[in-house]
C-alpha atoms as a PDB file:
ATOM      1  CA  UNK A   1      -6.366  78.826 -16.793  1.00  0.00           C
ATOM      2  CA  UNK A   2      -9.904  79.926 -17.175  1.00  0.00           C
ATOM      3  CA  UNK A   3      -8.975  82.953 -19.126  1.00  0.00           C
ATOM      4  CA  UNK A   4      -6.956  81.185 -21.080  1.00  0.00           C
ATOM      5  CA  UNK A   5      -9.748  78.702 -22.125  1.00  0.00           C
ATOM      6  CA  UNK A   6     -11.912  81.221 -22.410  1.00  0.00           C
ATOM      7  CA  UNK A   7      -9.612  83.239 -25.753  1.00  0.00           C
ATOM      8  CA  UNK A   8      -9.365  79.403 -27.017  1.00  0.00           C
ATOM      9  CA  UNK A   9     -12.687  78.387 -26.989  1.00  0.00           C
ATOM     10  CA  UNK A  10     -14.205  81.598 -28.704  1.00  0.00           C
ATOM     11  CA  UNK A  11     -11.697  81.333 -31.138  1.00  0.00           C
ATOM     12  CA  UNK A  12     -12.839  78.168 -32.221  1.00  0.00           C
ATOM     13  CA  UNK A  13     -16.374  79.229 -32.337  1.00  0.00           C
ATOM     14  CA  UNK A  14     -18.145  77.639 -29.436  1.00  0.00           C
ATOM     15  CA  UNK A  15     -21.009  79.787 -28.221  1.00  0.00           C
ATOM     16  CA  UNK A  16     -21.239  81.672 -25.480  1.00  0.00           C
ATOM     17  CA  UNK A  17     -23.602  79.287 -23.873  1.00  0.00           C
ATOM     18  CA  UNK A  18     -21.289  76.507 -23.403  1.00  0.00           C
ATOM     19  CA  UNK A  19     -18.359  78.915 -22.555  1.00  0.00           C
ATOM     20  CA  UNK A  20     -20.257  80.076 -19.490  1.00  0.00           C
ATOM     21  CA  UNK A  21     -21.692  77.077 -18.588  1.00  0.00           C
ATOM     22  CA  UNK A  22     -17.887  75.481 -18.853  1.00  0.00           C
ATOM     23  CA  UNK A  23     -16.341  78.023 -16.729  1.00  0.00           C
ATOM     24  CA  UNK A  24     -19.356  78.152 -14.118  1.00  0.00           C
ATOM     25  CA  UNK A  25     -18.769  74.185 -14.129  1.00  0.00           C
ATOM     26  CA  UNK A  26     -14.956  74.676 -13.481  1.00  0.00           C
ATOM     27  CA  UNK A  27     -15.258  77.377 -10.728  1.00  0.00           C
ATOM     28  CA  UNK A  28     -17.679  75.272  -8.579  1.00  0.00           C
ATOM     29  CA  UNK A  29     -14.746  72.555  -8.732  1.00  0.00           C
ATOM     30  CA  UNK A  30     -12.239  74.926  -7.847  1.00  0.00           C
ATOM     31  CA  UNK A  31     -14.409  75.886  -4.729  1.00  0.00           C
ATOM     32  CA  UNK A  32     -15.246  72.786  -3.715  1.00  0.00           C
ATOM     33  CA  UNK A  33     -11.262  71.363  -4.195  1.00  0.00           C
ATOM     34  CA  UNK A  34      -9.817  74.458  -2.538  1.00  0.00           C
ATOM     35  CA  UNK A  35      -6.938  76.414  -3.001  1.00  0.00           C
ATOM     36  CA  UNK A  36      -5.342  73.980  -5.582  1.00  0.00           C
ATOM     37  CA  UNK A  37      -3.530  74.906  -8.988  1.00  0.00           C
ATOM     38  CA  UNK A  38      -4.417  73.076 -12.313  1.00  0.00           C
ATOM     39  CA  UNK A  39      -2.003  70.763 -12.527  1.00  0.00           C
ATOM     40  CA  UNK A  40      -2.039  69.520  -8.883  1.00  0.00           C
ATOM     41  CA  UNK A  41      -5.731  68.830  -9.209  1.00  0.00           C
ATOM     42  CA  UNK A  42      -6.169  64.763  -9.824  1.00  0.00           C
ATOM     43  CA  UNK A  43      -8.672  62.658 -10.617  1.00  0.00           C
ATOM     44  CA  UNK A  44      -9.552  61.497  -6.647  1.00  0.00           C
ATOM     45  CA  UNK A  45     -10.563  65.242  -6.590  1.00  0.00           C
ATOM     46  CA  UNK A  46     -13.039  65.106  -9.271  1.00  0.00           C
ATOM     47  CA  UNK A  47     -14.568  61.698  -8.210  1.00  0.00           C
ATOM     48  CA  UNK A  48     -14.807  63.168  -4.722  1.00  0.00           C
ATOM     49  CA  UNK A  49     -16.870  66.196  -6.584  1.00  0.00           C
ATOM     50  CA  UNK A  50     -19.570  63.791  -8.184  1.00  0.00           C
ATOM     51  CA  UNK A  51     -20.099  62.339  -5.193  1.00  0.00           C
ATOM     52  CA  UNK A  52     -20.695  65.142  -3.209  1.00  0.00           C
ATOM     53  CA  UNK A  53     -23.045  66.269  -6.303  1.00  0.00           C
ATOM     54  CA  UNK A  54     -25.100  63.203  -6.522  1.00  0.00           C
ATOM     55  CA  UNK A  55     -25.402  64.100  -2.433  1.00  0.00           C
ATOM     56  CA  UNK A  56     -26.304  67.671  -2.970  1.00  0.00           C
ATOM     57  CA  UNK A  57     -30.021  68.741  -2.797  1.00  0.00           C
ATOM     58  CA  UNK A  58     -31.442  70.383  -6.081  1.00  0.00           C
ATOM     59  CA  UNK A  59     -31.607  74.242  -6.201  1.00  0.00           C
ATOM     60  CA  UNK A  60     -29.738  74.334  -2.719  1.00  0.00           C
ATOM     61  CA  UNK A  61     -27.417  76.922  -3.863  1.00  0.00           C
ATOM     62  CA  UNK A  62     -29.616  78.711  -6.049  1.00  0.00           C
ATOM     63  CA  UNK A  63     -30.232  82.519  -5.153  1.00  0.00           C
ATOM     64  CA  UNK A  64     -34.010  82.614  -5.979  1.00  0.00           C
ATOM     65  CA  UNK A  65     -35.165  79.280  -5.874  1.00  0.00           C
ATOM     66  CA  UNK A  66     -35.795  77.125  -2.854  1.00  0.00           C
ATOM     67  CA  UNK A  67     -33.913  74.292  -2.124  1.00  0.00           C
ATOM     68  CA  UNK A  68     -36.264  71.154  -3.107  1.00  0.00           C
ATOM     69  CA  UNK A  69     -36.262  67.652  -1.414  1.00  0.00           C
ATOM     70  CA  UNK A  70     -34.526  65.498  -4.181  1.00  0.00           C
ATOM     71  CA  UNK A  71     -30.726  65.028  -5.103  1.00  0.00           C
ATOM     72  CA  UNK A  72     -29.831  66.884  -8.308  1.00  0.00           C
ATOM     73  CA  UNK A  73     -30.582  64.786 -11.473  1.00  0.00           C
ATOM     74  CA  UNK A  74     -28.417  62.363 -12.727  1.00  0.00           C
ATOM     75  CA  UNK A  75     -28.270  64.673 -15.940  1.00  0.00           C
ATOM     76  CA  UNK A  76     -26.984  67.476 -14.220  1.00  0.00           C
ATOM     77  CA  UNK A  77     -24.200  65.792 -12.251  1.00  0.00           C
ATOM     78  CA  UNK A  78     -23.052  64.315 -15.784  1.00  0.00           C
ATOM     79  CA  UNK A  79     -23.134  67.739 -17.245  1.00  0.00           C
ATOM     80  CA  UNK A  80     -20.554  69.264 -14.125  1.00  0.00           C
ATOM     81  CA  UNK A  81     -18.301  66.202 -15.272  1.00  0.00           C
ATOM     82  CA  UNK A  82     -18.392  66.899 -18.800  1.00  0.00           C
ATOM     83  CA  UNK A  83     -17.618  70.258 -18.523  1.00  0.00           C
ATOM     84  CA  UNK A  84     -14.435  70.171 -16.822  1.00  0.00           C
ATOM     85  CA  UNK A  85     -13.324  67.254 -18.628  1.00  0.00           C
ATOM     86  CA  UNK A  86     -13.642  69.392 -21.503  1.00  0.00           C
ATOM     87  CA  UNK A  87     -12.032  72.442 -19.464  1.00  0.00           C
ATOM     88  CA  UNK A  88      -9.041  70.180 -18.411  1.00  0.00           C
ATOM     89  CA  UNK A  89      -8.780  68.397 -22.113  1.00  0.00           C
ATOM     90  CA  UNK A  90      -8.134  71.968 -23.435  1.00  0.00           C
ATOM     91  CA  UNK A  91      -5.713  72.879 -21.072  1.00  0.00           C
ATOM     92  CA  UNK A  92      -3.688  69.481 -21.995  1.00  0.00           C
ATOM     93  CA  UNK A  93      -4.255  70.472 -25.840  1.00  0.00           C
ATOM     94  CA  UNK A  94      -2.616  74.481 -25.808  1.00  0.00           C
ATOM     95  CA  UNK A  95      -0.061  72.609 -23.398  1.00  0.00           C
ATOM     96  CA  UNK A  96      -0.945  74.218 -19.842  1.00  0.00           C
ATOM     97  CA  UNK A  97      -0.539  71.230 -18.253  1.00  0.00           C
ATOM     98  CA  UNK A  98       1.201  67.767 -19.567  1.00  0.00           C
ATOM     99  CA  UNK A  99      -0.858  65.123 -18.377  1.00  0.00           C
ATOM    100  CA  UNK A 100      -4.941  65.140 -18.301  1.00  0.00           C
ATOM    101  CA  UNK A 101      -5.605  63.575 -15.019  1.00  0.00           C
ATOM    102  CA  UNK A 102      -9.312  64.292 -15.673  1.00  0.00           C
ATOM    103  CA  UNK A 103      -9.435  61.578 -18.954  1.00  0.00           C
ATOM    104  CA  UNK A 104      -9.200  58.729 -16.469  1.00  0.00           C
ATOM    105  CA  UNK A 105     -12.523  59.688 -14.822  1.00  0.00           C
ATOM    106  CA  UNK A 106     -15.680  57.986 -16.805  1.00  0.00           C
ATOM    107  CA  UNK A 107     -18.880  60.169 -16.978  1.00  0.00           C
ATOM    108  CA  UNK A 108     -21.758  58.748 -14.332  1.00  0.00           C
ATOM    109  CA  UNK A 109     -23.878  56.815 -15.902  1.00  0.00           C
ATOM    110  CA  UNK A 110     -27.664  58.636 -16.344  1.00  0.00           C
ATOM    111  CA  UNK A 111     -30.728  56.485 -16.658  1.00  0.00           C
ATOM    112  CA  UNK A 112     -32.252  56.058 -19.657  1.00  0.00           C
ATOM    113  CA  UNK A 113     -35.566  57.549 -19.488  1.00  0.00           C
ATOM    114  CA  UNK A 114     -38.521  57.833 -22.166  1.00  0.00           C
ATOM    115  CA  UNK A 115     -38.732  60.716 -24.354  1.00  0.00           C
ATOM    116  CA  UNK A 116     -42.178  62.569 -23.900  1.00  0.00           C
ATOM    117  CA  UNK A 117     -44.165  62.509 -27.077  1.00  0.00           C
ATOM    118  CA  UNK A 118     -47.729  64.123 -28.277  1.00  0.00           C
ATOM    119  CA  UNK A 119     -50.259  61.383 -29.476  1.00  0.00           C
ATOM    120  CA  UNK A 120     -52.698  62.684 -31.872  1.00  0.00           C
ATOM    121  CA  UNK A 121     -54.986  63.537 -30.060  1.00  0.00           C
ATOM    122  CA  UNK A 122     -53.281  66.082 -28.254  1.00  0.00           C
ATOM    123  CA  UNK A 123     -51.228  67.548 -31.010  1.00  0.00           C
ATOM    124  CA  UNK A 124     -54.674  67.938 -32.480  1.00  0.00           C
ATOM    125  CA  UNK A 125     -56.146  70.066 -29.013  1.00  0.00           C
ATOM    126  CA  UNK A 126     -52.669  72.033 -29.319  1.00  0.00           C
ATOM    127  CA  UNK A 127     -53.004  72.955 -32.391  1.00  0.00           C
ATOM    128  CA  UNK A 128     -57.066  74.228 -32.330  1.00  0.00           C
ATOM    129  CA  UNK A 129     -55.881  76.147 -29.024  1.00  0.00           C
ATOM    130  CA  UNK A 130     -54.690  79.193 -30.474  1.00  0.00           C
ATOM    131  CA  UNK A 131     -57.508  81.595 -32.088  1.00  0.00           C
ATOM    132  CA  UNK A 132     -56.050  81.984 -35.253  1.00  0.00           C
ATOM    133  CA  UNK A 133     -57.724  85.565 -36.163  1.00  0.00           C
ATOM    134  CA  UNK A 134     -55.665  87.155 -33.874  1.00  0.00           C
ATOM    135  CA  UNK A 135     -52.307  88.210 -34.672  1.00  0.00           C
ATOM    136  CA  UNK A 136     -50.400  86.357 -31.428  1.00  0.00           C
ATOM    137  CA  UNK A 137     -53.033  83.157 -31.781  1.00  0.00           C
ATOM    138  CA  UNK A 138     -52.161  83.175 -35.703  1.00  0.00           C
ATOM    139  CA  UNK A 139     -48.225  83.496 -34.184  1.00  0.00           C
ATOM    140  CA  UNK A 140     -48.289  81.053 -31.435  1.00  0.00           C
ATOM    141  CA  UNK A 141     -50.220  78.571 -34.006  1.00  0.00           C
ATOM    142  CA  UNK A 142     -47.360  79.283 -36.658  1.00  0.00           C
ATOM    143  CA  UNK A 143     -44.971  78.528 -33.907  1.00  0.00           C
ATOM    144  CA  UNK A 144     -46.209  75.208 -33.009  1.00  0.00           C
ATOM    145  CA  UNK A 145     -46.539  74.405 -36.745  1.00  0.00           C
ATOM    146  CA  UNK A 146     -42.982  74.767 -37.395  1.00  0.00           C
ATOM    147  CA  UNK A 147     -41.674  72.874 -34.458  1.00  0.00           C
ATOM    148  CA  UNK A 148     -43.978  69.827 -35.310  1.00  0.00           C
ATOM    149  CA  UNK A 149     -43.046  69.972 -39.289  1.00  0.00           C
ATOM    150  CA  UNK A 150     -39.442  70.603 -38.722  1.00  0.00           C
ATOM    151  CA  UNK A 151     -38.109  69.026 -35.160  1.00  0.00           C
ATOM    152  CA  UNK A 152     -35.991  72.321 -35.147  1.00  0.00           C
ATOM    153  CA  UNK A 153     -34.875  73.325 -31.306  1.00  0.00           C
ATOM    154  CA  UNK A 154     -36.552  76.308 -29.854  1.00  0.00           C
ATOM    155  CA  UNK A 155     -33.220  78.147 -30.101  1.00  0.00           C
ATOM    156  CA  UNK A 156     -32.906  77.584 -33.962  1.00  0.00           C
ATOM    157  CA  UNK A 157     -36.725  78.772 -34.129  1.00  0.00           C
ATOM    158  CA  UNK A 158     -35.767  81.925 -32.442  1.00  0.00           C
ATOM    159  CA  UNK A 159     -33.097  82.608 -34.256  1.00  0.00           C
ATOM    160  CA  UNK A 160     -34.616  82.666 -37.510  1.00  0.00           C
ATOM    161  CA  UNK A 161     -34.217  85.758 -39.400  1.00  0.00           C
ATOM    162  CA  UNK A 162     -36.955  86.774 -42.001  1.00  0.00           C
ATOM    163  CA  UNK A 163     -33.975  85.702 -44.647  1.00  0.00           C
ATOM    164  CA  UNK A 164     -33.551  82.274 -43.421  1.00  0.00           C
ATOM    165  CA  UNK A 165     -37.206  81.623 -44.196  1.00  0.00           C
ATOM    166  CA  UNK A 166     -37.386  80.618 -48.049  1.00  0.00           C
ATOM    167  CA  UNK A 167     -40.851  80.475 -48.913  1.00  0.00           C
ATOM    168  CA  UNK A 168     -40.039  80.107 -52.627  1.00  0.00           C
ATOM    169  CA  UNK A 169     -37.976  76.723 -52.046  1.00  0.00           C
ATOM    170  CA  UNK A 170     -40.066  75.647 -48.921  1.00  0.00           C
ATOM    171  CA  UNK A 171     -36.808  75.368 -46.576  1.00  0.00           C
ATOM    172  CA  UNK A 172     -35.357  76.822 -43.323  1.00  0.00           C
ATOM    173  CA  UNK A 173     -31.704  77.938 -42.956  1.00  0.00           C
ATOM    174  CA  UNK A 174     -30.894  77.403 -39.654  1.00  0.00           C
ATOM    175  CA  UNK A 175     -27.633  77.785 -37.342  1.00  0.00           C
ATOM    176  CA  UNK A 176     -27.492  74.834 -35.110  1.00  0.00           C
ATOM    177  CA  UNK A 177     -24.821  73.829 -32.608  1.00  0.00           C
ATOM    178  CA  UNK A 178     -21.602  74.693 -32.803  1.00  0.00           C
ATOM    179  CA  UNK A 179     -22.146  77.429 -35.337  1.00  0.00           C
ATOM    180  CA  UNK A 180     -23.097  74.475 -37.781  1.00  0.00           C
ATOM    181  CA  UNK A 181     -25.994  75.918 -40.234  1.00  0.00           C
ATOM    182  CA  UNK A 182     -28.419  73.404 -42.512  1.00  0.00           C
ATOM    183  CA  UNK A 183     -31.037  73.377 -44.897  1.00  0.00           C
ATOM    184  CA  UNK A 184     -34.434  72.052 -43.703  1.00  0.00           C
ATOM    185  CA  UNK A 185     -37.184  71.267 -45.937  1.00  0.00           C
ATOM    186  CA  UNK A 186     -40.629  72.004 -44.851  1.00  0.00           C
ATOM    187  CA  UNK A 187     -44.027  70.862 -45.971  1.00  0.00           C
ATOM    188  CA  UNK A 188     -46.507  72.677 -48.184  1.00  0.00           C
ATOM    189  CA  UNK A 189     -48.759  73.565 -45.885  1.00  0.00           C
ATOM    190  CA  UNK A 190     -46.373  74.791 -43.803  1.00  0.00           C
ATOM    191  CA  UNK A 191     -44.812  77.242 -46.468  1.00  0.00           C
ATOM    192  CA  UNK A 192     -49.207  78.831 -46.915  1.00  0.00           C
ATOM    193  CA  UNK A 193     -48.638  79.064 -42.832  1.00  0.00           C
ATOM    194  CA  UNK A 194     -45.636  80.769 -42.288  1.00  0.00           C
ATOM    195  CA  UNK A 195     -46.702  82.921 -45.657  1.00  0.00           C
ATOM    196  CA  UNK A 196     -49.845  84.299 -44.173  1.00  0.00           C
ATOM    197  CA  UNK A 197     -47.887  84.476 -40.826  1.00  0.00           C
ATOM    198  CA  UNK A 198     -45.464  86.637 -42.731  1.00  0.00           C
ATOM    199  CA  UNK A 199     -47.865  89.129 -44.989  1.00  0.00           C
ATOM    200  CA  UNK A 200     -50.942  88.986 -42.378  1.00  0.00           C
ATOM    201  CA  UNK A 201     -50.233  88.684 -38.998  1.00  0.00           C
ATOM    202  CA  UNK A 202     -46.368  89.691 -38.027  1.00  0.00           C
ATOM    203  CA  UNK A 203     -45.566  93.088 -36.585  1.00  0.00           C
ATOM    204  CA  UNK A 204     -44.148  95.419 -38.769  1.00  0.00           C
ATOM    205  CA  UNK A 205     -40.314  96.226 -37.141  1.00  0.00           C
ATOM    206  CA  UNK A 206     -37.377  96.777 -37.712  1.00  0.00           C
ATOM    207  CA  UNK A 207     -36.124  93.418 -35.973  1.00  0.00           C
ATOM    208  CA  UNK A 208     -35.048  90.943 -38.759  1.00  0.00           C
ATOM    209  CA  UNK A 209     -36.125  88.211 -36.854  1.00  0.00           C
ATOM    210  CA  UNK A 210     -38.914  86.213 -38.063  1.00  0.00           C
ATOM    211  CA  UNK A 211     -41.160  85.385 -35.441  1.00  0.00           C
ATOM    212  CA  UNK A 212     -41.956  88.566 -33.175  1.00  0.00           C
ATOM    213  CA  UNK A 213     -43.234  89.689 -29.669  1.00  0.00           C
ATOM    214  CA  UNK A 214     -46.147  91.731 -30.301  1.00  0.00           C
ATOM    215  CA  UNK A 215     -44.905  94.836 -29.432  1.00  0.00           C
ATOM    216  CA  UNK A 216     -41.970  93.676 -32.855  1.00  0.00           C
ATOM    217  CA  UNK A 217     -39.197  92.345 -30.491  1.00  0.00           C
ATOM    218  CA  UNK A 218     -37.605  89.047 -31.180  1.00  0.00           C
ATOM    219  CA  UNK A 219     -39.100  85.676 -29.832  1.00  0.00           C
ATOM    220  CA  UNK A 220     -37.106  84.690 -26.609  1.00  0.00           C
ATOM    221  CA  UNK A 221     -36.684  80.785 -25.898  1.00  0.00           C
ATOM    222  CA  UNK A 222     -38.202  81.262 -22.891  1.00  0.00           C
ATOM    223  CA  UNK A 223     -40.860  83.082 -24.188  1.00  0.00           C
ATOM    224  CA  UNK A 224     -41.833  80.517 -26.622  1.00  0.00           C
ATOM    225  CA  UNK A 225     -41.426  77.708 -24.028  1.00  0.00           C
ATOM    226  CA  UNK A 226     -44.118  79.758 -21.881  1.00  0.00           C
ATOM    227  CA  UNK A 227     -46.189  80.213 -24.446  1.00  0.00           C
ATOM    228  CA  UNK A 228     -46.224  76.387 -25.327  1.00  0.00           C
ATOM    229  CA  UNK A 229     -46.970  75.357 -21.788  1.00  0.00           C
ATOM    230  CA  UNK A 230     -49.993  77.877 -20.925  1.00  0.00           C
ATOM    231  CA  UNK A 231     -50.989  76.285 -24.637  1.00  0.00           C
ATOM    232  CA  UNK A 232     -50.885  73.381 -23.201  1.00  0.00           C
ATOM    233  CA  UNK A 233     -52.509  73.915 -19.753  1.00  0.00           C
ATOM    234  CA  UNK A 234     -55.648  76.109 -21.550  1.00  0.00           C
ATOM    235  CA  UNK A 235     -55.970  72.566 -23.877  1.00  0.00           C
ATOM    236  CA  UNK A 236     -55.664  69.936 -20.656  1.00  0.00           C
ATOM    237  CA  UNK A 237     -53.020  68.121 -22.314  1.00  0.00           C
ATOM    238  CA  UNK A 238     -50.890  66.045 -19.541  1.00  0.00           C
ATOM    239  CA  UNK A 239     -47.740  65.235 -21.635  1.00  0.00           C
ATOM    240  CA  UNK A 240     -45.184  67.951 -20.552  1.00  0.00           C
ATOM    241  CA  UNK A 241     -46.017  70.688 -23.240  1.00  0.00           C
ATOM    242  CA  UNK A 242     -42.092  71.584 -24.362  1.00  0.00           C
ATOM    243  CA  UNK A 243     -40.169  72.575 -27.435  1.00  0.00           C
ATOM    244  CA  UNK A 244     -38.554  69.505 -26.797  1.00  0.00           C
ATOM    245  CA  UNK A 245     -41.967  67.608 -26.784  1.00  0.00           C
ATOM    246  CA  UNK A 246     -42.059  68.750 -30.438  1.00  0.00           C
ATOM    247  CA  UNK A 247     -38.628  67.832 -31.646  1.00  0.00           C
ATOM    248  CA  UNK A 248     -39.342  64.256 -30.599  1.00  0.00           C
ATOM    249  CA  UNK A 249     -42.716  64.283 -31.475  1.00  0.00           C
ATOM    250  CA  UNK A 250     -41.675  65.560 -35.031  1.00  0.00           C
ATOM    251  CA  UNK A 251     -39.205  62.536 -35.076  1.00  0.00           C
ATOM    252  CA  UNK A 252     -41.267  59.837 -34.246  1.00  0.00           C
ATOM    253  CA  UNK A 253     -43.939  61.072 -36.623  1.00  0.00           C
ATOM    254  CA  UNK A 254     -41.125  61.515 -39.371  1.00  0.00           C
ATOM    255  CA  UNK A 255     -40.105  57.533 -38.678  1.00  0.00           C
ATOM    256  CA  UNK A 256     -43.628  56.303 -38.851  1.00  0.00           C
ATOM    257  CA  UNK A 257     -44.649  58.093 -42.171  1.00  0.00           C
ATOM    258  CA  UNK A 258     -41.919  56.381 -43.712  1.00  0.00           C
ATOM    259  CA  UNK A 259     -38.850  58.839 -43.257  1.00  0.00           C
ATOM    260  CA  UNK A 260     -35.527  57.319 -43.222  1.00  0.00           C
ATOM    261  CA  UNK A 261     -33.022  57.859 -40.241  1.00  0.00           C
ATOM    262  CA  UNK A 262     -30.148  58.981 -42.136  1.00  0.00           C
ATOM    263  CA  UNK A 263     -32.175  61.799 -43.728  1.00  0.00           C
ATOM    264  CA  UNK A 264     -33.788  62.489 -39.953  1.00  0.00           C
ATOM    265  CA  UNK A 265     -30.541  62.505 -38.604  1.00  0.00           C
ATOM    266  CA  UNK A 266     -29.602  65.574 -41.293  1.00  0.00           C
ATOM    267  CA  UNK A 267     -32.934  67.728 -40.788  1.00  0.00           C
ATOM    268  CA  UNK A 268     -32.493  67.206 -36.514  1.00  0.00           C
ATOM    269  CA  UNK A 269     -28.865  68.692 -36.795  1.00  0.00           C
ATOM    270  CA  UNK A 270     -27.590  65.532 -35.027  1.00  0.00           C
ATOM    271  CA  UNK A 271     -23.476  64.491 -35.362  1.00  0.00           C
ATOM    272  CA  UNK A 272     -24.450  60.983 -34.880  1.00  0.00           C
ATOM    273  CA  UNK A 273     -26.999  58.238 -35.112  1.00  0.00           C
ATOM    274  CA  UNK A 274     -27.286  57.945 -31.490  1.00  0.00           C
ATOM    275  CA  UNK A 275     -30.335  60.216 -31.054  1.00  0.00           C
ATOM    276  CA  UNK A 276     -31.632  59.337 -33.581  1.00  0.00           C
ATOM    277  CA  UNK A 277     -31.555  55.248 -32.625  1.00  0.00           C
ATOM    278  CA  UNK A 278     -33.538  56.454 -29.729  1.00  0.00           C
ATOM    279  CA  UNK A 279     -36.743  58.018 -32.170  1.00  0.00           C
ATOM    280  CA  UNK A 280     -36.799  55.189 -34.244  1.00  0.00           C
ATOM    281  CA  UNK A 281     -37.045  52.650 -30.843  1.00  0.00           C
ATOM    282  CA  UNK A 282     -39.809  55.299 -29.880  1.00  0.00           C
ATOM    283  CA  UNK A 283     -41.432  54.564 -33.187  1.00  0.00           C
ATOM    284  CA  UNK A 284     -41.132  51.493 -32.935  1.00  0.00           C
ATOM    285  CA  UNK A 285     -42.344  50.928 -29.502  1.00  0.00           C
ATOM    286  CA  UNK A 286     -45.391  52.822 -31.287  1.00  0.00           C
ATOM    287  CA  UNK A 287     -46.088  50.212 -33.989  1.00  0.00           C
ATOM    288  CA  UNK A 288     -46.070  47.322 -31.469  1.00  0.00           C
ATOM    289  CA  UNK A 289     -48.475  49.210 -29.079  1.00  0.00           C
ATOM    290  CA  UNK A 290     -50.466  50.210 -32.117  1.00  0.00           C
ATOM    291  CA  UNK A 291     -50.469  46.159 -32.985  1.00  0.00           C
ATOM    292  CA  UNK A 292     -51.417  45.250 -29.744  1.00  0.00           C
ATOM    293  CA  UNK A 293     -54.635  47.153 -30.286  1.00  0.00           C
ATOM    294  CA  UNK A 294     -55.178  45.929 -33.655  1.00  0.00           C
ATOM    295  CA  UNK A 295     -53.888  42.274 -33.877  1.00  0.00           C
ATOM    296  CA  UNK A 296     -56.198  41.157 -36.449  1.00  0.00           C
ATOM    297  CA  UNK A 297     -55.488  37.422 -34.979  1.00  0.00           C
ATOM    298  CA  UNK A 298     -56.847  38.642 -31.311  1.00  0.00           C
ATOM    299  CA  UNK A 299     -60.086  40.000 -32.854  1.00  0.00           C
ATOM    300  CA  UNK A 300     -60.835  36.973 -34.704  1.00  0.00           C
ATOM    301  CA  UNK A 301     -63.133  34.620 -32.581  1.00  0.00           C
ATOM    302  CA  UNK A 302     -61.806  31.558 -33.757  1.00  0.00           C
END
């Protein structure tokens, strides 16, 4: 059944990223249901697995990391569920089995929780960080540029190529998920960035990639979310210092200098509104806090 998922999901172009994490999903629910087939498996099994996740301790299983004293996030347990309802949906669709018994099962509900931002003030200590006469300050600045300007994820960033970078039209062409690729428009002073980025301070390679390592390899996500936090730790900023950080940082900032949420929703790769509902409560939430501090009717004495 897993093979067969497997041929059927590449072929319709999901990346290898959610294959694995799919099938990893779907063999930790075979092992913890037993020696069952497919189609005996029922929904009592699967509610029996969340609860036994929302009981398990985080990083208990892992091979390198130590088991730590809280329950795996609420996140994470939603993301086992998803998986094999997605595993299970597919087997119902090429016909494997003939009823989903997994549809019936409703994903755990995960706490709403407040998306990080930068305030000015630290965007401003991130960005004077890097010592921009070097070649990997000049980089890591560049970096940080983009993801603030653009809201792209660190895994479009990486996967820039030198031709997805249009300096002449001031736009990114980037592959986002599910193979899905978009234009995004970037500022001007962005373009002069990534321009003397490009002719001054990138290593010349062979790689095709646009941002490089400096020995000319291609920018890793995890690189670039290293590189982000020691930023962040040399400037003493105490909002987490993340990719992610930047995306809804870049958001907010979009919705509070007047950007609409349609066109946000566009440049942020998002399928729906949803997301992007959340960045304009964000921004929002800013104005009124921003009020509070400047109610011209509480600073009149009257």
């Amino acid at each position: 059944a897993l093979t067969a998922y497997r041929i059927c999901a590449k072929a319709e172009g999901k990346s290898a990223r959610t294959i694995d994490w799919v099938t990893d999903s779907v063999r930790y629910f075979a092992a913890f249901a037993g020696d069952i087939p497919p189609e005996k498996l029922t929904a009592s099994h699967l509610r029996q697995f969340i609860i036994a996740l929302q009981q398990k301790r985080a990083f208990s299983s892992h091979p390198y990391t130590k088991a730590q004293d809280r329950a795996l996030s609420p996140e994470t347990v939603a993301s086992y569920v998803r998986a094999i309802k997605s595993f299970f949906s597919s087997l119902q669709h090429e016909e494997l089995i003939t009823d989903n018994p997994m549809a019936k099962v409703k994903l755990p509900k995960v706490p709403r929780r407040v998306m990080p931002t930068f305030d000015e003030r630290d965007l401003k200590k991130l960005m004077e960080q890097p010592d921009k006469k070097t070649d990997e300050g000049f980089r890591d600045y560049a970096i940080m540029a983009t993801l603030i300007d653009t809201g792209i994820r660190v895994s479009e960033l990486c996967q820039l190529s030198i031709s997805d970078v249009d300096l002449d039209s001031s736009c990114l062409r980037v592959m986002g998920k599910g193979r899905k690729e978009r234009l995004v428009p970037i500022g001007y002073r962005l373009t002069k960035v990534l321009l003397k980025y490009k002719v001054a301070h990138r290593p010349g390679s062979g790689s095709g990639s646009f941002f490089l390592t400096r020995d000319g390899r291609p920018m890793s996500k995890k690189r670039v979310e290293v590189i982000i936090k020691k930023r962040g730790t040399k400037a003493g900023i105490k909002a987490r210092c993340s990719p992610h950080t930047f995306r809804s940082t870049s958001a907010v900032l979009y919705l509070r200098n007047g950007g609409d949420p349609f066109s946000l929703q566009k440049k942020l790769g998002h399928s729906t509104l949803v997301m992007t509902r959340r960045y304009s409560e964000l921004a929002d939430a800013d104005v009124k806090a921003r009020h509070l501090k400047a109610s011209p009717f509480d600073r009149l004495n009257l």
